[in-house]
PDB file of N, CA and C in Angstrom:
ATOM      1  N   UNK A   1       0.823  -1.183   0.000  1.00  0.00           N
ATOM      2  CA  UNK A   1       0.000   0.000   0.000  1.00  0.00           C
ATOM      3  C   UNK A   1       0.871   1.252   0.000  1.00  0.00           C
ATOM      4  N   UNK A   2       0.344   1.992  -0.604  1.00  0.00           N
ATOM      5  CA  UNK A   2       1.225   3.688  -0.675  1.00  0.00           C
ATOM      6  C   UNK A   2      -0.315   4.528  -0.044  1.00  0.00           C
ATOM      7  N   UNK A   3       0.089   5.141   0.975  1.00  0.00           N
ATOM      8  CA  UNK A   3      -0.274   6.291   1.958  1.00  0.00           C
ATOM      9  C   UNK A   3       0.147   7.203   1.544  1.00  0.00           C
ATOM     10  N   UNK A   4      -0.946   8.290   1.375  1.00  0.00           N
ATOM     11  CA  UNK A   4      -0.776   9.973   1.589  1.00  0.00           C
ATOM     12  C   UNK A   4      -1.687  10.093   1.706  1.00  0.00           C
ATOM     13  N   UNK A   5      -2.323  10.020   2.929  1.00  0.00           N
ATOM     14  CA  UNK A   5      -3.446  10.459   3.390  1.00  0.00           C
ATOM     15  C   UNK A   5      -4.316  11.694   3.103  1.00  0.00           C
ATOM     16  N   UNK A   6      -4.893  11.505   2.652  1.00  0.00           N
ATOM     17  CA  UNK A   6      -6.088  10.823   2.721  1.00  0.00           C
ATOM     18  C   UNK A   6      -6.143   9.929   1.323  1.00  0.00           C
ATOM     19  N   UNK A   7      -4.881   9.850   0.652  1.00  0.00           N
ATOM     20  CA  UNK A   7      -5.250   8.866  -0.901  1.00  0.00           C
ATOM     21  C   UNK A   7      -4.140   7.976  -0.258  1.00  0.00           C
ATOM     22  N   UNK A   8      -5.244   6.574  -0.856  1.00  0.00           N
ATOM     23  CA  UNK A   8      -4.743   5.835  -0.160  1.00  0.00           C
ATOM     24  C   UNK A   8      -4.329   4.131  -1.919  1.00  0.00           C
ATOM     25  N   UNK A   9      -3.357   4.099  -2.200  1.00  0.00           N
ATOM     26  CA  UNK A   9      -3.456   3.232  -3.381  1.00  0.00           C
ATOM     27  C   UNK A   9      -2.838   1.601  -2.711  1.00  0.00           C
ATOM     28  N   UNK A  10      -3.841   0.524  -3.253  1.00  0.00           N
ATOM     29  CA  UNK A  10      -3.338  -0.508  -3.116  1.00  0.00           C
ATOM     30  C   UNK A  10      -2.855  -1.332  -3.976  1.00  0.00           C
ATOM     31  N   UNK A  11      -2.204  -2.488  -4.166  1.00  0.00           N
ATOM     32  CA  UNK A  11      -1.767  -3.048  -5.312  1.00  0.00           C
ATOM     33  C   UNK A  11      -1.628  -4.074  -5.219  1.00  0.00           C
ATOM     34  N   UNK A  12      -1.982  -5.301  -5.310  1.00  0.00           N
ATOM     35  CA  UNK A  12      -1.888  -6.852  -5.432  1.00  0.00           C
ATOM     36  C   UNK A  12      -1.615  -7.390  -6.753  1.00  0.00           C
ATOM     37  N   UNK A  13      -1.016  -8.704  -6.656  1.00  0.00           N
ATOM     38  CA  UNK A  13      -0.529  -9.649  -7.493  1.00  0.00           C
ATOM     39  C   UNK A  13      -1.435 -10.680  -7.538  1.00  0.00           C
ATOM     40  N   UNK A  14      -2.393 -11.174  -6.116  1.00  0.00           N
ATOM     41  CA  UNK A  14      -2.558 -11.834  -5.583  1.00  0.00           C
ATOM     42  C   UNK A  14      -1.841 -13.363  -4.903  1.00  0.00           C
ATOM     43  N   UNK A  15      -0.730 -12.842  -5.123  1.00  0.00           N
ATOM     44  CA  UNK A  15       0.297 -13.394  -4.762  1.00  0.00           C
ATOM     45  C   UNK A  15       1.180 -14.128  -5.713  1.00  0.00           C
ATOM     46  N   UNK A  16       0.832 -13.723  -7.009  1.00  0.00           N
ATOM     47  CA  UNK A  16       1.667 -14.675  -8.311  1.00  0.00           C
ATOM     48  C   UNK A  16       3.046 -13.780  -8.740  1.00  0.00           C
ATOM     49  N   UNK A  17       2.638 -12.578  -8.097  1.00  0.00           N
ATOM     50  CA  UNK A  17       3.865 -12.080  -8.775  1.00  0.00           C
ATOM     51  C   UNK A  17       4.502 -10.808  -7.891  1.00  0.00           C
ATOM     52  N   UNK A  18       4.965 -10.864  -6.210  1.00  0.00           N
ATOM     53  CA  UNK A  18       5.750 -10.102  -5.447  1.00  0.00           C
ATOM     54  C   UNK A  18       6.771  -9.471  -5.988  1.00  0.00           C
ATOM     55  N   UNK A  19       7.068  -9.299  -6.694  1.00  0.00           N
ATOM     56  CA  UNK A  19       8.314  -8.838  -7.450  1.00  0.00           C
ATOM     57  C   UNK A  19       7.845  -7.722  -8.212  1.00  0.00           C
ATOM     58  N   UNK A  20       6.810  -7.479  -9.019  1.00  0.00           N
ATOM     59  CA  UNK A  20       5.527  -6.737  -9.643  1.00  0.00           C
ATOM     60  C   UNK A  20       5.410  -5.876  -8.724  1.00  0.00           C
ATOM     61  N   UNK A  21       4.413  -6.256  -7.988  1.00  0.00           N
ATOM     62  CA  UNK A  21       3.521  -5.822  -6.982  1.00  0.00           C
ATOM     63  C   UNK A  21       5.047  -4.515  -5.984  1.00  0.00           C
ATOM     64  N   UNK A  22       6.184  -4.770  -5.862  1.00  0.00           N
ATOM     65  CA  UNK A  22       7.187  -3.858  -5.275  1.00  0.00           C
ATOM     66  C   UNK A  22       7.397  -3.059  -5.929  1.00  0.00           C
ATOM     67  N   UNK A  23       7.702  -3.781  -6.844  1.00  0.00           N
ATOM     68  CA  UNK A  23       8.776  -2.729  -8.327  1.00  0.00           C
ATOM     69  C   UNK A  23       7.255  -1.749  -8.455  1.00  0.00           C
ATOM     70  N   UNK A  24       6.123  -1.936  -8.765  1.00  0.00           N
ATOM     71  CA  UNK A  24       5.001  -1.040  -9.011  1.00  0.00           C
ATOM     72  C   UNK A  24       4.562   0.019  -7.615  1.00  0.00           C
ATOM     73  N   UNK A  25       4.858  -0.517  -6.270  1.00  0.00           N
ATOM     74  CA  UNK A  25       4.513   0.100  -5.290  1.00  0.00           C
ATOM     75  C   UNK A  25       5.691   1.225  -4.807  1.00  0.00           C
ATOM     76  N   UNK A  26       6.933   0.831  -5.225  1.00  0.00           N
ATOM     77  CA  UNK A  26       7.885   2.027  -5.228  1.00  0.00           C
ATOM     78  C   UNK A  26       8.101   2.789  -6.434  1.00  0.00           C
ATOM     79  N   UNK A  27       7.366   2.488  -7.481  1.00  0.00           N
ATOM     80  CA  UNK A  27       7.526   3.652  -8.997  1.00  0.00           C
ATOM     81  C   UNK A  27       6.040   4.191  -8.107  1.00  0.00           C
ATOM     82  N   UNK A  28       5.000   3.816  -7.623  1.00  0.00           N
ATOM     83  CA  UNK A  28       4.231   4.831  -7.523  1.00  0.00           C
ATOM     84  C   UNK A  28       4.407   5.744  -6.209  1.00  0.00           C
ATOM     85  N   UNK A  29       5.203   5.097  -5.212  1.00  0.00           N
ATOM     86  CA  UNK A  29       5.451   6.046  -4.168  1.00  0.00           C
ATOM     87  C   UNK A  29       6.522   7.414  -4.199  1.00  0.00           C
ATOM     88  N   UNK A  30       7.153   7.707  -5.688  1.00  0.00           N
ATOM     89  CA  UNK A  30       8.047   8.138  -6.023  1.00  0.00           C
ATOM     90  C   UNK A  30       7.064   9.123  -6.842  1.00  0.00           C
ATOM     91  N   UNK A  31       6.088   8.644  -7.343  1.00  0.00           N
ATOM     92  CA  UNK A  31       5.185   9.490  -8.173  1.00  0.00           C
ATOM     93  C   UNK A  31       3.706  10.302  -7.624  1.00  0.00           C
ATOM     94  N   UNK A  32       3.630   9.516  -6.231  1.00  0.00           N
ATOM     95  CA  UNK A  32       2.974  10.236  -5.916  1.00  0.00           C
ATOM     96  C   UNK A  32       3.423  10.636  -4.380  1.00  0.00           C
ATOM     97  N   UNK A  33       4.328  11.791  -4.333  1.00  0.00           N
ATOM     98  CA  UNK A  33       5.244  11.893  -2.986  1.00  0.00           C
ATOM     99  C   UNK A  33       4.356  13.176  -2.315  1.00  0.00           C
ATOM    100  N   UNK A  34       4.488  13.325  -1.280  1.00  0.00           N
ATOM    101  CA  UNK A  34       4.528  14.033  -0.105  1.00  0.00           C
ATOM    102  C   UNK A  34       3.396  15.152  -0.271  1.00  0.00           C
ATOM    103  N   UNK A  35       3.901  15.641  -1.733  1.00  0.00           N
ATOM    104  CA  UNK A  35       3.160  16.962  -2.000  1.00  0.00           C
ATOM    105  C   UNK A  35       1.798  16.771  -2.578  1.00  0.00           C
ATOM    106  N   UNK A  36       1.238  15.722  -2.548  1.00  0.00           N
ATOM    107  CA  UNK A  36      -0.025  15.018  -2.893  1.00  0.00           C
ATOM    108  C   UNK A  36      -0.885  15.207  -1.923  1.00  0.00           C
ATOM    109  N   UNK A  37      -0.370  15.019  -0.770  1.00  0.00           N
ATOM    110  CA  UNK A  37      -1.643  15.356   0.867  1.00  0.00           C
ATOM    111  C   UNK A  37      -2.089  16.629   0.340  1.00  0.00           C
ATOM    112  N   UNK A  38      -1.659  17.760   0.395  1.00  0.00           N
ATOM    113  CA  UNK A  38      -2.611  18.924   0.771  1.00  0.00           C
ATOM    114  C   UNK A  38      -3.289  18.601  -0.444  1.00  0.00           C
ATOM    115  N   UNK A  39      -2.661  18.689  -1.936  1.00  0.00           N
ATOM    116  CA  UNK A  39      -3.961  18.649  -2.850  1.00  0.00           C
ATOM    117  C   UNK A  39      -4.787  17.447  -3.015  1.00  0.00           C
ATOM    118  N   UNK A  40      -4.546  16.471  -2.332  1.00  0.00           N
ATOM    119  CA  UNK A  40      -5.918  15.584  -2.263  1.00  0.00           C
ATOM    120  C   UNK A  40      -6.501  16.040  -0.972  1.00  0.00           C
ATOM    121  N   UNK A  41      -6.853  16.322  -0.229  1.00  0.00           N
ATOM    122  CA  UNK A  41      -7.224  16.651   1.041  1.00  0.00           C
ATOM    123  C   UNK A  41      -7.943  18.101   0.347  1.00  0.00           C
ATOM    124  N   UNK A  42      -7.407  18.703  -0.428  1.00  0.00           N
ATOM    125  CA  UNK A  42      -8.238  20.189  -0.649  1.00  0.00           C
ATOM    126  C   UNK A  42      -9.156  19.988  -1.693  1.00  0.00           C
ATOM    127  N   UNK A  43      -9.104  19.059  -2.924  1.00  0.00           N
ATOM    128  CA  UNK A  43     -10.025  18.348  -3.473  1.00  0.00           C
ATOM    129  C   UNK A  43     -10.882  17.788  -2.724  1.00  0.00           C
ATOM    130  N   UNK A  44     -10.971  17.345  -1.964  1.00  0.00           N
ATOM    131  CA  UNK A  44     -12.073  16.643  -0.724  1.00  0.00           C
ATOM    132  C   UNK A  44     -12.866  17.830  -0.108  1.00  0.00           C
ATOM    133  N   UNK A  45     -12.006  18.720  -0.225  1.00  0.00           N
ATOM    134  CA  UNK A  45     -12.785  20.106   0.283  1.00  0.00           C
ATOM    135  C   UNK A  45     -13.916  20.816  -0.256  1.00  0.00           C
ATOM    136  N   UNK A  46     -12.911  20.503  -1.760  1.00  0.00           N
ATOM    137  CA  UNK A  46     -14.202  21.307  -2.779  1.00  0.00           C
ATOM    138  C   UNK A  46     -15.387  20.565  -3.308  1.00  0.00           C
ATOM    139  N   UNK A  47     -14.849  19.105  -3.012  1.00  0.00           N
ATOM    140  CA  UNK A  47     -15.763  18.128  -3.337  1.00  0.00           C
ATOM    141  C   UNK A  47     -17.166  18.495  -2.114  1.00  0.00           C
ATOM    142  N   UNK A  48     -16.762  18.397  -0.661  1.00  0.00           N
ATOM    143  CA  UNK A  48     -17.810  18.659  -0.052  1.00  0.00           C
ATOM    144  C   UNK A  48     -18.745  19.726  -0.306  1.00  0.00           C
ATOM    145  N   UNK A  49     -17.521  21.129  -0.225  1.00  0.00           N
ATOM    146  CA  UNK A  49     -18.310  22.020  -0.631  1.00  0.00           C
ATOM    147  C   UNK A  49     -19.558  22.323  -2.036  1.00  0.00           C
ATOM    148  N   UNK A  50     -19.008  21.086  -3.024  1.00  0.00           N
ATOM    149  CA  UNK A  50     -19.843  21.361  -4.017  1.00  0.00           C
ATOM    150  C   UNK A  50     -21.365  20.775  -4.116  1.00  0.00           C
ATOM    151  N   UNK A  51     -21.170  19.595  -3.410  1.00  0.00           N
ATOM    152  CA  UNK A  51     -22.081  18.407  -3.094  1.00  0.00           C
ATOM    153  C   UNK A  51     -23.392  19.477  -2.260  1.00  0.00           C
ATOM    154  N   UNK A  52     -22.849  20.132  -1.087  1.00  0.00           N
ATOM    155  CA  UNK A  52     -23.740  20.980  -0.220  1.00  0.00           C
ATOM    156  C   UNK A  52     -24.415  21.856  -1.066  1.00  0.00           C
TER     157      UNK A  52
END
């Protein structure tokens, strides 16, 4: 799993292929780094606000 809370991505092989499933979970933790929280978290914002 790759965390940045509040986006949260998971990734399975279902177990056929661990090697996949890494190599894919560290190209996406590299792609989606640090600076992803505030703008998913402020999208959630406008999302509420729009819904209301």
């Amino acid at each position: 799993m790759v965390r940045r809370d509040p986006l949260v991505v998971a990734i399975s092989t279902s177990g056929r292929s661990p090697f996949l499933a890494s190599a894919l979970r560290q190209r996406l933790e590299r792609l989606l780094g640090p600076e992803r929280r505030p703008f998913t978290a402020a999208l959630g914002r406008v999302r509420q606000q729009l819904r209301r």
